[in-house]
PDB file of N, CA and C in Angstrom:
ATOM      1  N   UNK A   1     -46.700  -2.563 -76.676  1.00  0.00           N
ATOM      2  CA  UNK A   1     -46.721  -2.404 -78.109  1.00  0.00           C
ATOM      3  C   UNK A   1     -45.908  -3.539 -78.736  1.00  0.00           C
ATOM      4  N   UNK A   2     -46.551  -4.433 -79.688  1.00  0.00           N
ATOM      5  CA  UNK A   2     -46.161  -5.366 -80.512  1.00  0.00           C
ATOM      6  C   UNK A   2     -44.803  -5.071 -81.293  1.00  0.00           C
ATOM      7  N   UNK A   3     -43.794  -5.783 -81.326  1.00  0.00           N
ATOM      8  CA  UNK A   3     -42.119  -5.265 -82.059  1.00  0.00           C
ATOM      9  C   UNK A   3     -42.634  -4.762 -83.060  1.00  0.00           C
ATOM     10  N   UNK A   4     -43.163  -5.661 -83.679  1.00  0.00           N
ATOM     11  CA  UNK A   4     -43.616  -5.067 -85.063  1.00  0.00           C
ATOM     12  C   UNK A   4     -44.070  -3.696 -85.549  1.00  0.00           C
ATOM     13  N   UNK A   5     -45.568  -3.716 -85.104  1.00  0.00           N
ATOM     14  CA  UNK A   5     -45.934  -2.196 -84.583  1.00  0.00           C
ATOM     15  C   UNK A   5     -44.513  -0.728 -84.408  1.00  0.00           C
ATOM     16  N   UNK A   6     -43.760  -1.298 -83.304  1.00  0.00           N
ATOM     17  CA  UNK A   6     -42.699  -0.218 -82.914  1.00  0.00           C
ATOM     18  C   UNK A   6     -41.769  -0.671 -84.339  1.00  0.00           C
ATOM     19  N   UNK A   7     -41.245  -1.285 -84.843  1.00  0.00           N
ATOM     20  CA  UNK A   7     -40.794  -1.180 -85.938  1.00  0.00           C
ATOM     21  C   UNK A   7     -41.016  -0.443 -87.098  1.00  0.00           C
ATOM     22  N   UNK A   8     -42.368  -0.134 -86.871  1.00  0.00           N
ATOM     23  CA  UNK A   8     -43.152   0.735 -88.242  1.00  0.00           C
ATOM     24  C   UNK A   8     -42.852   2.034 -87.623  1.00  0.00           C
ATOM     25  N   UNK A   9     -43.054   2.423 -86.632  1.00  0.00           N
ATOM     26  CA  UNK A   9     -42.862   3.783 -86.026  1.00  0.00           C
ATOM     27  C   UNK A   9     -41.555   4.281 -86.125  1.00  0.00           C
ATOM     28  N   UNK A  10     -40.420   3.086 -86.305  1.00  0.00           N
ATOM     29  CA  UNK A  10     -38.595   3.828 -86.955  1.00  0.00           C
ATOM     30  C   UNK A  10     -38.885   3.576 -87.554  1.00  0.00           C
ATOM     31  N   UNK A  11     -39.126   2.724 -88.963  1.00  0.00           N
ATOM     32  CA  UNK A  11     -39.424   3.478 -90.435  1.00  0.00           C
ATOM     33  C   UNK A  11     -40.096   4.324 -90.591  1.00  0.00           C
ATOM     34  N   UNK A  12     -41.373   4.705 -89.790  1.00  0.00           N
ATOM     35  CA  UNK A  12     -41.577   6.038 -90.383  1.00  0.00           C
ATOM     36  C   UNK A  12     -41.170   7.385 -90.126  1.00  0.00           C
ATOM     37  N   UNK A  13     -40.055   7.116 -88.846  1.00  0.00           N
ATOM     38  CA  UNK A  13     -39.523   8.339 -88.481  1.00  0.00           C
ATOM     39  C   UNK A  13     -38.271   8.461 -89.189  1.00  0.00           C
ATOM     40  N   UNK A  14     -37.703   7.282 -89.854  1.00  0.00           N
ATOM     41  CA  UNK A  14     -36.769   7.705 -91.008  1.00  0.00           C
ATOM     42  C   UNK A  14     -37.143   7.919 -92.321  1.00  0.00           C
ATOM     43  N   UNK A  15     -38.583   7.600 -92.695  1.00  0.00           N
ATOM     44  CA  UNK A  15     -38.918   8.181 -93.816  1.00  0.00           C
ATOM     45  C   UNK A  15     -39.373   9.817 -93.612  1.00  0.00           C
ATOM     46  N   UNK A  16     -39.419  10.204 -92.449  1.00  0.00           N
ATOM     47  CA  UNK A  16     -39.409  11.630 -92.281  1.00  0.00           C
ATOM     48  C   UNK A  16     -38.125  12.727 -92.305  1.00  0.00           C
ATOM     49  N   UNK A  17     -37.658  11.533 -91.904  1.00  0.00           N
ATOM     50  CA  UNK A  17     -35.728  12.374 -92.256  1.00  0.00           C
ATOM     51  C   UNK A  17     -35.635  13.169 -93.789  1.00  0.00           C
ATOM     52  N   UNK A  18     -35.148  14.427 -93.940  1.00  0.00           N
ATOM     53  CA  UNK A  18     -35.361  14.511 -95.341  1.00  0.00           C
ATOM     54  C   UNK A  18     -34.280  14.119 -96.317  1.00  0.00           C
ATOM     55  N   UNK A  19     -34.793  13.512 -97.152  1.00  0.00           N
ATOM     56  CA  UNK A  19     -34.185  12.934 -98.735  1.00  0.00           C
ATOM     57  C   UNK A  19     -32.695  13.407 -98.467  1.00  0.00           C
ATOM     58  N   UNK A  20     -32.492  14.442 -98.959  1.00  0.00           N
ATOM     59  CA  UNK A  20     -30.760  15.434 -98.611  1.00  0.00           C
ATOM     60  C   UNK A  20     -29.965  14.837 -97.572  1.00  0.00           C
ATOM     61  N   UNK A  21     -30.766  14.034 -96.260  1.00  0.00           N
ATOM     62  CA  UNK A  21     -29.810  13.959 -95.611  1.00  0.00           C
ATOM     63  C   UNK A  21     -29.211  12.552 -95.283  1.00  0.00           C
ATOM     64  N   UNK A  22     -31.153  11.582 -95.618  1.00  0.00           N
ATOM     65  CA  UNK A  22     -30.164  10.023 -96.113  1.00  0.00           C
ATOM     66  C   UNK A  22     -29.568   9.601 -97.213  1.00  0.00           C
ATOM     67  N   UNK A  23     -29.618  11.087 -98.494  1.00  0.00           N
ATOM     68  CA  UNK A  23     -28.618  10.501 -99.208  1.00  0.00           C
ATOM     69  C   UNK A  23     -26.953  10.759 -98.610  1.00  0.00           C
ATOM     70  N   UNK A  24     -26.795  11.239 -97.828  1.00  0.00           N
ATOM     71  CA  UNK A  24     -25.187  11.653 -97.158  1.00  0.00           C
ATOM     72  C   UNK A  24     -25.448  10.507 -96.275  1.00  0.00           C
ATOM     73  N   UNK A  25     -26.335   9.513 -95.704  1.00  0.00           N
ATOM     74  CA  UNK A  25     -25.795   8.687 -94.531  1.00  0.00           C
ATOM     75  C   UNK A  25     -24.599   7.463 -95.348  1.00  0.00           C
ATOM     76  N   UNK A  26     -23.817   7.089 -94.739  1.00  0.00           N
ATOM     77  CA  UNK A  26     -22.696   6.302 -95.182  1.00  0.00           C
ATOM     78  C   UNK A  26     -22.695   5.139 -94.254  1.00  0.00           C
ATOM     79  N   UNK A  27     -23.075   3.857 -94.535  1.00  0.00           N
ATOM     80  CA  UNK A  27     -22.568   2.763 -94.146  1.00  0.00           C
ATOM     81  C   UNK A  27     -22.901   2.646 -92.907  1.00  0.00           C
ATOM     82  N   UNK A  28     -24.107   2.627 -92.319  1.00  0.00           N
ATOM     83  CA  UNK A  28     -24.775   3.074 -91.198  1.00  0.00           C
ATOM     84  C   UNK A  28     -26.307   1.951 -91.336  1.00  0.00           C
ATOM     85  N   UNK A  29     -26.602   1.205 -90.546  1.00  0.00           N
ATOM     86  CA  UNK A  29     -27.913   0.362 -90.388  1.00  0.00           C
ATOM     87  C   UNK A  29     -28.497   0.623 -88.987  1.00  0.00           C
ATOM     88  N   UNK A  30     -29.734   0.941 -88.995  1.00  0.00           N
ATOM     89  CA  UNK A  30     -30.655   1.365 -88.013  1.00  0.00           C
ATOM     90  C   UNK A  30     -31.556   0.121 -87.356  1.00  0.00           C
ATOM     91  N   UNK A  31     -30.851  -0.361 -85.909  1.00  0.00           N
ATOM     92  CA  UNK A  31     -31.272  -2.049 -85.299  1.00  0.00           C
ATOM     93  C   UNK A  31     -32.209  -1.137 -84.279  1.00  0.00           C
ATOM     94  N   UNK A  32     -33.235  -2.065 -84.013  1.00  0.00           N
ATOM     95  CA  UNK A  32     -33.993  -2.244 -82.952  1.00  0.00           C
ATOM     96  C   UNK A  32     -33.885  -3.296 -82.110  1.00  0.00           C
ATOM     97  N   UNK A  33     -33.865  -2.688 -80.757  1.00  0.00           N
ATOM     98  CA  UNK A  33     -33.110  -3.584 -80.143  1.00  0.00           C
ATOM     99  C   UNK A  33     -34.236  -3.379 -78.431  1.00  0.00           C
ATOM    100  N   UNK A  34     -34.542  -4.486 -77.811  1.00  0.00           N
ATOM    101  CA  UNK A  34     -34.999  -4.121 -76.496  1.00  0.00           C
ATOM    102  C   UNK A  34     -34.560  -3.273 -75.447  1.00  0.00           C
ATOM    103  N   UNK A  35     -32.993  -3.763 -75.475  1.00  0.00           N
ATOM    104  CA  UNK A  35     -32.541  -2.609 -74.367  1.00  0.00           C
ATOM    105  C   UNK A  35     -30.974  -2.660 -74.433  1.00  0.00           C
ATOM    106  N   UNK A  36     -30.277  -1.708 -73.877  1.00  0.00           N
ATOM    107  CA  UNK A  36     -29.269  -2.000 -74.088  1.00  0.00           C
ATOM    108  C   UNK A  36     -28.710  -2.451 -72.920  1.00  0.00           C
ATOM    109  N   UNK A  37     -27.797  -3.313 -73.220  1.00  0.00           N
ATOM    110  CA  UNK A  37     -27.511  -4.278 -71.900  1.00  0.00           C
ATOM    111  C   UNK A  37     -26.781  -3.605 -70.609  1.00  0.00           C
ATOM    112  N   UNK A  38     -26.029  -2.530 -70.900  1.00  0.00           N
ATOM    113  CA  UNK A  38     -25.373  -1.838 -70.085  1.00  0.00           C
ATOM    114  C   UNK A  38     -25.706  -0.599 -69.092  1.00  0.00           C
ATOM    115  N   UNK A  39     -26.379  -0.104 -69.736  1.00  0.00           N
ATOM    116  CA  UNK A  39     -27.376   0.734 -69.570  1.00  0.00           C
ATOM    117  C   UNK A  39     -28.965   0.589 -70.289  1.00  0.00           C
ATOM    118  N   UNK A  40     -29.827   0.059 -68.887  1.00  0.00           N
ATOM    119  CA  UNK A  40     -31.106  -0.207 -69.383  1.00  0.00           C
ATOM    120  C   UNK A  40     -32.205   0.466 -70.245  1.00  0.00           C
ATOM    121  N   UNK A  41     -31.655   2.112 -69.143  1.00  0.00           N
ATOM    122  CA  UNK A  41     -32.875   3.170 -69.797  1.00  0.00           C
ATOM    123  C   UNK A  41     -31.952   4.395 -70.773  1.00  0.00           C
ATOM    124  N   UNK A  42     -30.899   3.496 -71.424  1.00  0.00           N
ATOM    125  CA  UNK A  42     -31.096   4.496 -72.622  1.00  0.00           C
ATOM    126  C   UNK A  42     -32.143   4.011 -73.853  1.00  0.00           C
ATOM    127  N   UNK A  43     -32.169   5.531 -74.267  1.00  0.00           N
ATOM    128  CA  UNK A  43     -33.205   5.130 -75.249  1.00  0.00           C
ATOM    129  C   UNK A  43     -32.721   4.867 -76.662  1.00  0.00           C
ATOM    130  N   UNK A  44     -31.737   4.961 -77.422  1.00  0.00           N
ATOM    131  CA  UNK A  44     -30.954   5.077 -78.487  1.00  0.00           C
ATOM    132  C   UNK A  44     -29.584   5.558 -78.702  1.00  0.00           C
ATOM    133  N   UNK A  45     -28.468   4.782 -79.047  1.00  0.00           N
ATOM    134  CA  UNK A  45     -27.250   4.583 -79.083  1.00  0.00           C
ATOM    135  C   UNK A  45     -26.560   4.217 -80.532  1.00  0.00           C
ATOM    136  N   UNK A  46     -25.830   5.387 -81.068  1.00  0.00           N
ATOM    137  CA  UNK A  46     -24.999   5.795 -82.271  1.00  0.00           C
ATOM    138  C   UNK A  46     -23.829   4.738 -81.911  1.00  0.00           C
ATOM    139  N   UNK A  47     -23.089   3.455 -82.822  1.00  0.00           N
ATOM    140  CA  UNK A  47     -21.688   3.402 -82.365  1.00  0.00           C
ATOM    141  C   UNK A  47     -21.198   3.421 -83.932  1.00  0.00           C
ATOM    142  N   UNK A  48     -19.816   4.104 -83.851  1.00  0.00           N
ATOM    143  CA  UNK A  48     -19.564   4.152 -85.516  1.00  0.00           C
ATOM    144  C   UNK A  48     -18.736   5.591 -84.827  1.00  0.00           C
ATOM    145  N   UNK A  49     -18.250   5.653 -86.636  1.00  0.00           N
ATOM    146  CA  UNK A  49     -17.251   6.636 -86.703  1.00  0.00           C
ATOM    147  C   UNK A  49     -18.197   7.814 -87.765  1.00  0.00           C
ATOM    148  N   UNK A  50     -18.276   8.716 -86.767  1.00  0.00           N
ATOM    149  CA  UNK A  50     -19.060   9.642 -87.746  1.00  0.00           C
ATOM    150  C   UNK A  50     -18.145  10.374 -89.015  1.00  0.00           C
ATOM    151  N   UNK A  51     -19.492  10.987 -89.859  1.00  0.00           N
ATOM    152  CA  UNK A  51     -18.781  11.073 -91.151  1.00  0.00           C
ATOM    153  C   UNK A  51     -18.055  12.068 -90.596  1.00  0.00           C
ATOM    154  N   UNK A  52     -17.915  13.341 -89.673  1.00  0.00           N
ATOM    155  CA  UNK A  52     -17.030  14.123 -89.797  1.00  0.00           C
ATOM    156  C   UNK A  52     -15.721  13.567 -89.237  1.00  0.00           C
ATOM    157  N   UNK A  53     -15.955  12.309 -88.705  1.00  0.00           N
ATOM    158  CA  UNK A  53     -14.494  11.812 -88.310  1.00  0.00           C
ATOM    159  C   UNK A  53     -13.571  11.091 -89.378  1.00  0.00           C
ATOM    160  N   UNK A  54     -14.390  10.556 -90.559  1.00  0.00           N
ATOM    161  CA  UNK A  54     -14.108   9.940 -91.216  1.00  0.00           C
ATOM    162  C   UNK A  54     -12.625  10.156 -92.225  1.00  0.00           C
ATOM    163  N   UNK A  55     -11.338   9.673 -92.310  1.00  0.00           N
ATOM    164  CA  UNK A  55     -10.424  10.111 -93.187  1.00  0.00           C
ATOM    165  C   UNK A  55     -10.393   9.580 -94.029  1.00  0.00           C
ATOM    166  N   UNK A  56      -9.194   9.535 -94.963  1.00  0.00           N
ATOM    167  CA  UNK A  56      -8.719   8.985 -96.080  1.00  0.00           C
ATOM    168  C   UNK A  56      -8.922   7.507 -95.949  1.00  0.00           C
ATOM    169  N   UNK A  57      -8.279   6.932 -94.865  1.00  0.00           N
ATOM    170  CA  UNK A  57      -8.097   6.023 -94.108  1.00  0.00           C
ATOM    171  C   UNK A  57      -9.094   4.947 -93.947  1.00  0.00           C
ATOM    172  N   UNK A  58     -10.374   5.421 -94.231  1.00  0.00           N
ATOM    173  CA  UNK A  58     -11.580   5.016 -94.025  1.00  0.00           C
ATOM    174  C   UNK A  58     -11.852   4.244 -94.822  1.00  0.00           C
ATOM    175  N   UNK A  59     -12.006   2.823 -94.916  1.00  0.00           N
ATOM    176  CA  UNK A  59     -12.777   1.343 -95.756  1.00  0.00           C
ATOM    177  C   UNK A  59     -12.789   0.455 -95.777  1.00  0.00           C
ATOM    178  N   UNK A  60     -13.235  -0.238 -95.609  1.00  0.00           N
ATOM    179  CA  UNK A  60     -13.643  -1.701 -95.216  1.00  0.00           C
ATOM    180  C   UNK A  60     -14.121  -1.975 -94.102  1.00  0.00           C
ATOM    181  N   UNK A  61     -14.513  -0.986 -93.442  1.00  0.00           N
ATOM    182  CA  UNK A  61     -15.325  -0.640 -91.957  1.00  0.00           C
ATOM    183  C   UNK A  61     -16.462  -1.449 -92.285  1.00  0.00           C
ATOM    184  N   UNK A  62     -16.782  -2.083 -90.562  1.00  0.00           N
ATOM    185  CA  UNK A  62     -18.241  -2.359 -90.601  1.00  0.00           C
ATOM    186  C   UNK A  62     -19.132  -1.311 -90.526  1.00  0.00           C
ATOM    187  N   UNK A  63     -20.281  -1.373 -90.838  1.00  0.00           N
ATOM    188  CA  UNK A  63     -21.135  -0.308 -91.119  1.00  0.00           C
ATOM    189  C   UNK A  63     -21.564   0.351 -89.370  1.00  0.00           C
ATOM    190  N   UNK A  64     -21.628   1.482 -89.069  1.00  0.00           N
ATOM    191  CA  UNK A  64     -22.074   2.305 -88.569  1.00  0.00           C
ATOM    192  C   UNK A  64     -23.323   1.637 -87.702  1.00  0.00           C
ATOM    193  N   UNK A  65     -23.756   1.819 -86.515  1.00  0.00           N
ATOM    194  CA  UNK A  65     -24.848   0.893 -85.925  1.00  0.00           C
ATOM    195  C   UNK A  65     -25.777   2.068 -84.897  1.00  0.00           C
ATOM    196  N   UNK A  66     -26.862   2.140 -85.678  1.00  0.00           N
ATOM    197  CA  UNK A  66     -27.662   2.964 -84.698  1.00  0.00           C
ATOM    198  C   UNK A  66     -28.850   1.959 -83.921  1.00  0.00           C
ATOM    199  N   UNK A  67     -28.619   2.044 -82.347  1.00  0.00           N
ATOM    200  CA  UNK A  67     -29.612   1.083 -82.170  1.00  0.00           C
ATOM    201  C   UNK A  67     -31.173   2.068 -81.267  1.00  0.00           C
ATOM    202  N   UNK A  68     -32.102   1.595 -81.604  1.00  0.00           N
ATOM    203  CA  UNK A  68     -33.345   2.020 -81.223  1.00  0.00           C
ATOM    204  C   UNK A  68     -33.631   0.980 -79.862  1.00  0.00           C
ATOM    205  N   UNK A  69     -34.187   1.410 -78.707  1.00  0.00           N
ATOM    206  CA  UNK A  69     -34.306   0.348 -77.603  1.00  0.00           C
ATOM    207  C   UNK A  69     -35.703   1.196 -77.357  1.00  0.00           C
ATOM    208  N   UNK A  70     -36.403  -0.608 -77.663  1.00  0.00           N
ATOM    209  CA  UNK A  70     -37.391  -0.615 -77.800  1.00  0.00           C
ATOM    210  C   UNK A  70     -38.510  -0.072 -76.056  1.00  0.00           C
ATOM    211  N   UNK A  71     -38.229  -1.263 -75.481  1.00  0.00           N
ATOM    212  CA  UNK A  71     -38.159  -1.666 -74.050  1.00  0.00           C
ATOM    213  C   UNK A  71     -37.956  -0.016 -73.349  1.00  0.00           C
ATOM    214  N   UNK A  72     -36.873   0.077 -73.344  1.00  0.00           N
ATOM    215  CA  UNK A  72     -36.659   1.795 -72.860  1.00  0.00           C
ATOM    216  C   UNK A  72     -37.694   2.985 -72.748  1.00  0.00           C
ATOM    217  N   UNK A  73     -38.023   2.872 -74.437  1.00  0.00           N
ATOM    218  CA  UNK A  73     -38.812   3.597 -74.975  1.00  0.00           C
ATOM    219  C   UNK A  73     -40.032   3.687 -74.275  1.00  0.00           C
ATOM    220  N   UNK A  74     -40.895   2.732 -74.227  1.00  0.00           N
ATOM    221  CA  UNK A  74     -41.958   1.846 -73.869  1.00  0.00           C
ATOM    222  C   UNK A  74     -41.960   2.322 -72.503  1.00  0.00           C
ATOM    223  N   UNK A  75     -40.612   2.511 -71.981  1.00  0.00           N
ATOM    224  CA  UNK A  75     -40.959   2.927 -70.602  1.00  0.00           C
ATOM    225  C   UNK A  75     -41.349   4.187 -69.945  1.00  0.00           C
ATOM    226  N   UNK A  76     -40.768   4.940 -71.368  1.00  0.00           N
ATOM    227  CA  UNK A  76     -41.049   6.422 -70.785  1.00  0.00           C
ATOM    228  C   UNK A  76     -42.220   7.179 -71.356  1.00  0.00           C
ATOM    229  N   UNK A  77     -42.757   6.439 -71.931  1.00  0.00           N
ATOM    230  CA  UNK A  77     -44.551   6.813 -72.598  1.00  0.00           C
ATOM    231  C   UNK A  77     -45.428   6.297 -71.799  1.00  0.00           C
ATOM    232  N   UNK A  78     -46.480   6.790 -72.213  1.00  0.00           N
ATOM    233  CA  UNK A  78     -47.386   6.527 -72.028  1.00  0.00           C
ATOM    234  C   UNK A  78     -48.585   6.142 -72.989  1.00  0.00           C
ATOM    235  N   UNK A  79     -48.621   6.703 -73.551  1.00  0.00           N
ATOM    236  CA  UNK A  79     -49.453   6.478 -74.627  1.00  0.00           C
ATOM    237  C   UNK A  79     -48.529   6.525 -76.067  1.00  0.00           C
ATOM    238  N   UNK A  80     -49.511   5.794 -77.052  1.00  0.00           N
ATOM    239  CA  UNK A  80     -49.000   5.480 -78.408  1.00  0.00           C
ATOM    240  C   UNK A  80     -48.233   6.303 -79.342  1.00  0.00           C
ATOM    241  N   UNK A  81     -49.224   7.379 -78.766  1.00  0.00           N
ATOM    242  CA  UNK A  81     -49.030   9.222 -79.698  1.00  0.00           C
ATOM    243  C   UNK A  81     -47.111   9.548 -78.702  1.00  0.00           C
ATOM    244  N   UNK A  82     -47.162   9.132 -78.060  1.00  0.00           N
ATOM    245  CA  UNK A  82     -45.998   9.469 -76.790  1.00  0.00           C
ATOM    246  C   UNK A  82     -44.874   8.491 -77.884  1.00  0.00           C
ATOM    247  N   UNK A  83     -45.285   7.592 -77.684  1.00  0.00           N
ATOM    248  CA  UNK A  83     -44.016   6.844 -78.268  1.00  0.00           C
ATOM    249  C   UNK A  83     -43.840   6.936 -79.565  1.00  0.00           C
ATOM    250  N   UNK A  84     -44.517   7.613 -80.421  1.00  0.00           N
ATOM    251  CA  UNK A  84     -45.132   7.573 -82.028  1.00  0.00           C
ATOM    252  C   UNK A  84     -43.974   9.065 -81.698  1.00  0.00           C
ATOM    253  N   UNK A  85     -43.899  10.171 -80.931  1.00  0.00           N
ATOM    254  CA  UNK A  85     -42.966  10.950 -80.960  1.00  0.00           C
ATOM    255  C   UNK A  85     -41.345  11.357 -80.333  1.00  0.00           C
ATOM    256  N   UNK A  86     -41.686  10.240 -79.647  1.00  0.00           N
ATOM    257  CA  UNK A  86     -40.215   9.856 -78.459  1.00  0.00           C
ATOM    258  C   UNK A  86     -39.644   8.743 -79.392  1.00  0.00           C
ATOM    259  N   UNK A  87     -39.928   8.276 -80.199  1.00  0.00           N
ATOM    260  CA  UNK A  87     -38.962   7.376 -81.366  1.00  0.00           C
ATOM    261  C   UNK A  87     -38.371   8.680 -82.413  1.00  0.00           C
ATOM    262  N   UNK A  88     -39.435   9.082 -82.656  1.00  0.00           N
ATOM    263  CA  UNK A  88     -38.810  10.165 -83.900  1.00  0.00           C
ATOM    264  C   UNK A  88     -37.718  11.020 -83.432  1.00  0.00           C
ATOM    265  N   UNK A  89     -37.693  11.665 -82.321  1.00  0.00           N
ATOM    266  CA  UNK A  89     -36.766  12.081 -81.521  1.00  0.00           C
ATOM    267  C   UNK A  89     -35.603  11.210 -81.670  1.00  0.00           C
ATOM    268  N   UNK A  90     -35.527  10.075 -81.023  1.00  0.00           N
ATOM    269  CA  UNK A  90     -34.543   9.329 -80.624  1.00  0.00           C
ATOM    270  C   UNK A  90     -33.562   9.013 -82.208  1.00  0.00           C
ATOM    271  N   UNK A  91     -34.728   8.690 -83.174  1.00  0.00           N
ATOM    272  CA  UNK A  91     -33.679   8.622 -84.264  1.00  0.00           C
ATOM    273  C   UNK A  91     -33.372   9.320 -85.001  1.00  0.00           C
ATOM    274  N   UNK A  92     -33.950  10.946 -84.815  1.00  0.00           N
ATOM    275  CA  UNK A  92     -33.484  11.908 -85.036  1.00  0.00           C
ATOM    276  C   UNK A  92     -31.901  12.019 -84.184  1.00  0.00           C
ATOM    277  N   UNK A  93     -31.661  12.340 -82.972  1.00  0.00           N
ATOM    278  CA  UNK A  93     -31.126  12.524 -82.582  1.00  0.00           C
ATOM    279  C   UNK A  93     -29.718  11.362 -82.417  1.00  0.00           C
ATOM    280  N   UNK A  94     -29.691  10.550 -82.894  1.00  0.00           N
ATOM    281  CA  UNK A  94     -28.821   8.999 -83.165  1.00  0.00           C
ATOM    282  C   UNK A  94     -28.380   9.349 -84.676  1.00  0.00           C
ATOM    283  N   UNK A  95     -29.345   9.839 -85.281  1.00  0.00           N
ATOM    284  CA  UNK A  95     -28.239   9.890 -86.648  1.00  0.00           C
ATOM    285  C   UNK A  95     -27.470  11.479 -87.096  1.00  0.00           C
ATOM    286  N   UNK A  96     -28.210  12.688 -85.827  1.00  0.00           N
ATOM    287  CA  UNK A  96     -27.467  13.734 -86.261  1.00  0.00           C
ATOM    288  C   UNK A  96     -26.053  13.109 -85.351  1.00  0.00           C
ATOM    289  N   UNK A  97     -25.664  11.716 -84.061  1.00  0.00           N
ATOM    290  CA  UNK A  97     -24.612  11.393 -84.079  1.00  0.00           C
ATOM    291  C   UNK A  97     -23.752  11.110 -85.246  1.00  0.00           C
ATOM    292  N   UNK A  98     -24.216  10.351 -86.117  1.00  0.00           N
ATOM    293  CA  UNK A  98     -23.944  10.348 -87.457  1.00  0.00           C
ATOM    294  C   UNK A  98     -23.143  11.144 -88.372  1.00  0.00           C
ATOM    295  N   UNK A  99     -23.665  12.057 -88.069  1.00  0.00           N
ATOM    296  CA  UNK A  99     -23.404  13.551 -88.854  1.00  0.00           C
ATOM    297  C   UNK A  99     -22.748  14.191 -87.976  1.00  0.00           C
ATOM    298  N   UNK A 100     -21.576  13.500 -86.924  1.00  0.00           N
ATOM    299  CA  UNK A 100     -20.925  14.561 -85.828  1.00  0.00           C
ATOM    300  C   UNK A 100     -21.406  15.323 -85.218  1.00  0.00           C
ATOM    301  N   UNK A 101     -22.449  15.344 -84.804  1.00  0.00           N
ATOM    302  CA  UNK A 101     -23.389  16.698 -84.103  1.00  0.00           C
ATOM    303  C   UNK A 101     -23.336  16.041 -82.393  1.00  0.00           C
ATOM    304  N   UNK A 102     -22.547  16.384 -82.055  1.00  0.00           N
ATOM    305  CA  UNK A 102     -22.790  16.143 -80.494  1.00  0.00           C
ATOM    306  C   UNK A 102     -23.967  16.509 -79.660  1.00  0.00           C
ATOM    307  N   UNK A 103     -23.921  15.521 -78.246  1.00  0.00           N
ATOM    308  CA  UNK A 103     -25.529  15.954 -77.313  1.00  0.00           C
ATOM    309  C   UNK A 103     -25.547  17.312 -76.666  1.00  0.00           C
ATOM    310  N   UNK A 104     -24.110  17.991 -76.900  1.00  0.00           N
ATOM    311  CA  UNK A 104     -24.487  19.630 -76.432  1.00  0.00           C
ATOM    312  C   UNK A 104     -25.061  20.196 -77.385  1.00  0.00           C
ATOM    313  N   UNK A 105     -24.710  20.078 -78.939  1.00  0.00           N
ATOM    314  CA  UNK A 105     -25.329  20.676 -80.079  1.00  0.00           C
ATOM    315  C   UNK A 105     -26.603  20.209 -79.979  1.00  0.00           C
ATOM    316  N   UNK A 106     -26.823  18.873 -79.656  1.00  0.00           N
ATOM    317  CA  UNK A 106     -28.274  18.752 -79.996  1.00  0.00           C
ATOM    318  C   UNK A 106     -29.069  19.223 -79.172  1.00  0.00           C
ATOM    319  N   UNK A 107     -29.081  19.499 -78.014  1.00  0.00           N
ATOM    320  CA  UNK A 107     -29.534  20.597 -76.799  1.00  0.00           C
ATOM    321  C   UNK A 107     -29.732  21.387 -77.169  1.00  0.00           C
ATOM    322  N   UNK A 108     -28.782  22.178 -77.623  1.00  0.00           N
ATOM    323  CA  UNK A 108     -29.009  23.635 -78.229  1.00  0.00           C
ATOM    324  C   UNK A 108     -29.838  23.843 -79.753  1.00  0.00           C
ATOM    325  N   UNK A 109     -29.902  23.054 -80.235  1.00  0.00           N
ATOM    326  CA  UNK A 109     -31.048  22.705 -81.024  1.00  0.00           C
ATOM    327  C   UNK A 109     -32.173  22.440 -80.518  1.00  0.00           C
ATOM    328  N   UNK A 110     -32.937  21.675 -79.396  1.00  0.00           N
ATOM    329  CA  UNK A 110     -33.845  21.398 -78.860  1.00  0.00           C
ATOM    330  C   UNK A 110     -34.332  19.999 -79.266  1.00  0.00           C
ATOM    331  N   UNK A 111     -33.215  18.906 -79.271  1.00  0.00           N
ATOM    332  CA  UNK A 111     -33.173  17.562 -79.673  1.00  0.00           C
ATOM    333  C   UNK A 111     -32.709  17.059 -78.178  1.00  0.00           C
ATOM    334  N   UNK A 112     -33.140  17.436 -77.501  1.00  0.00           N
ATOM    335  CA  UNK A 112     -32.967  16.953 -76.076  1.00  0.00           C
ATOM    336  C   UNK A 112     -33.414  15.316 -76.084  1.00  0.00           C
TER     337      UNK A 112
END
């Protein structure tokens, strides 16, 4: 799948996010990225200080970095419809990091 192409598939899985909740995102940019260098087959990686961590203390921070890996992704589909829903997932689940929601909460949600 062409970058491009997979690029349209995280915008449209953040235009599915609802309204309510990217107006609360704070200082946070959503990269696509091939892979992450450290670990190959993750699929998406939150780094930032989530808002529930956030204090008084908090400004002049660089912004919040959710990265999408593209490459990863790609690996664990199969088909288009596969990756058209294993992205939405992934940046679902990268920005409820965002929102302090840890990967046990998101389990128990069924954001596996």
């Amino acid at each position: 799948m062409p970058l491009r192409r997979f690029e349209e598939l995280v915008s449209d899985a953040l235009d599915e996010v609802p309204a309510e909740l990217t107006r609360l995102m704070d200082n946070v940019v959503v990269l696509v990225e091939d892979r992450n260098p450290e670990e190959p087959s993750l699929l998406g990686l939150y780094e930032g200080i989530a808002l529930t961590e956030r204090g008084w203390d908090y400004s002049g921070q660089l912004p919040d970095r959710i990265f999408i890996y593209r490459r990863a992704l790609l690996d664990v589909c199969e088909t288009e419809q596969e990756v058209v829903d294993e992205v939405a997932i992934t940046v679902v689940h990268e920005i409820a990091h965002h929102f302090g929601i840890d990967d046990e909460r998101l389990h128990q949600l069924g954001w596996a």
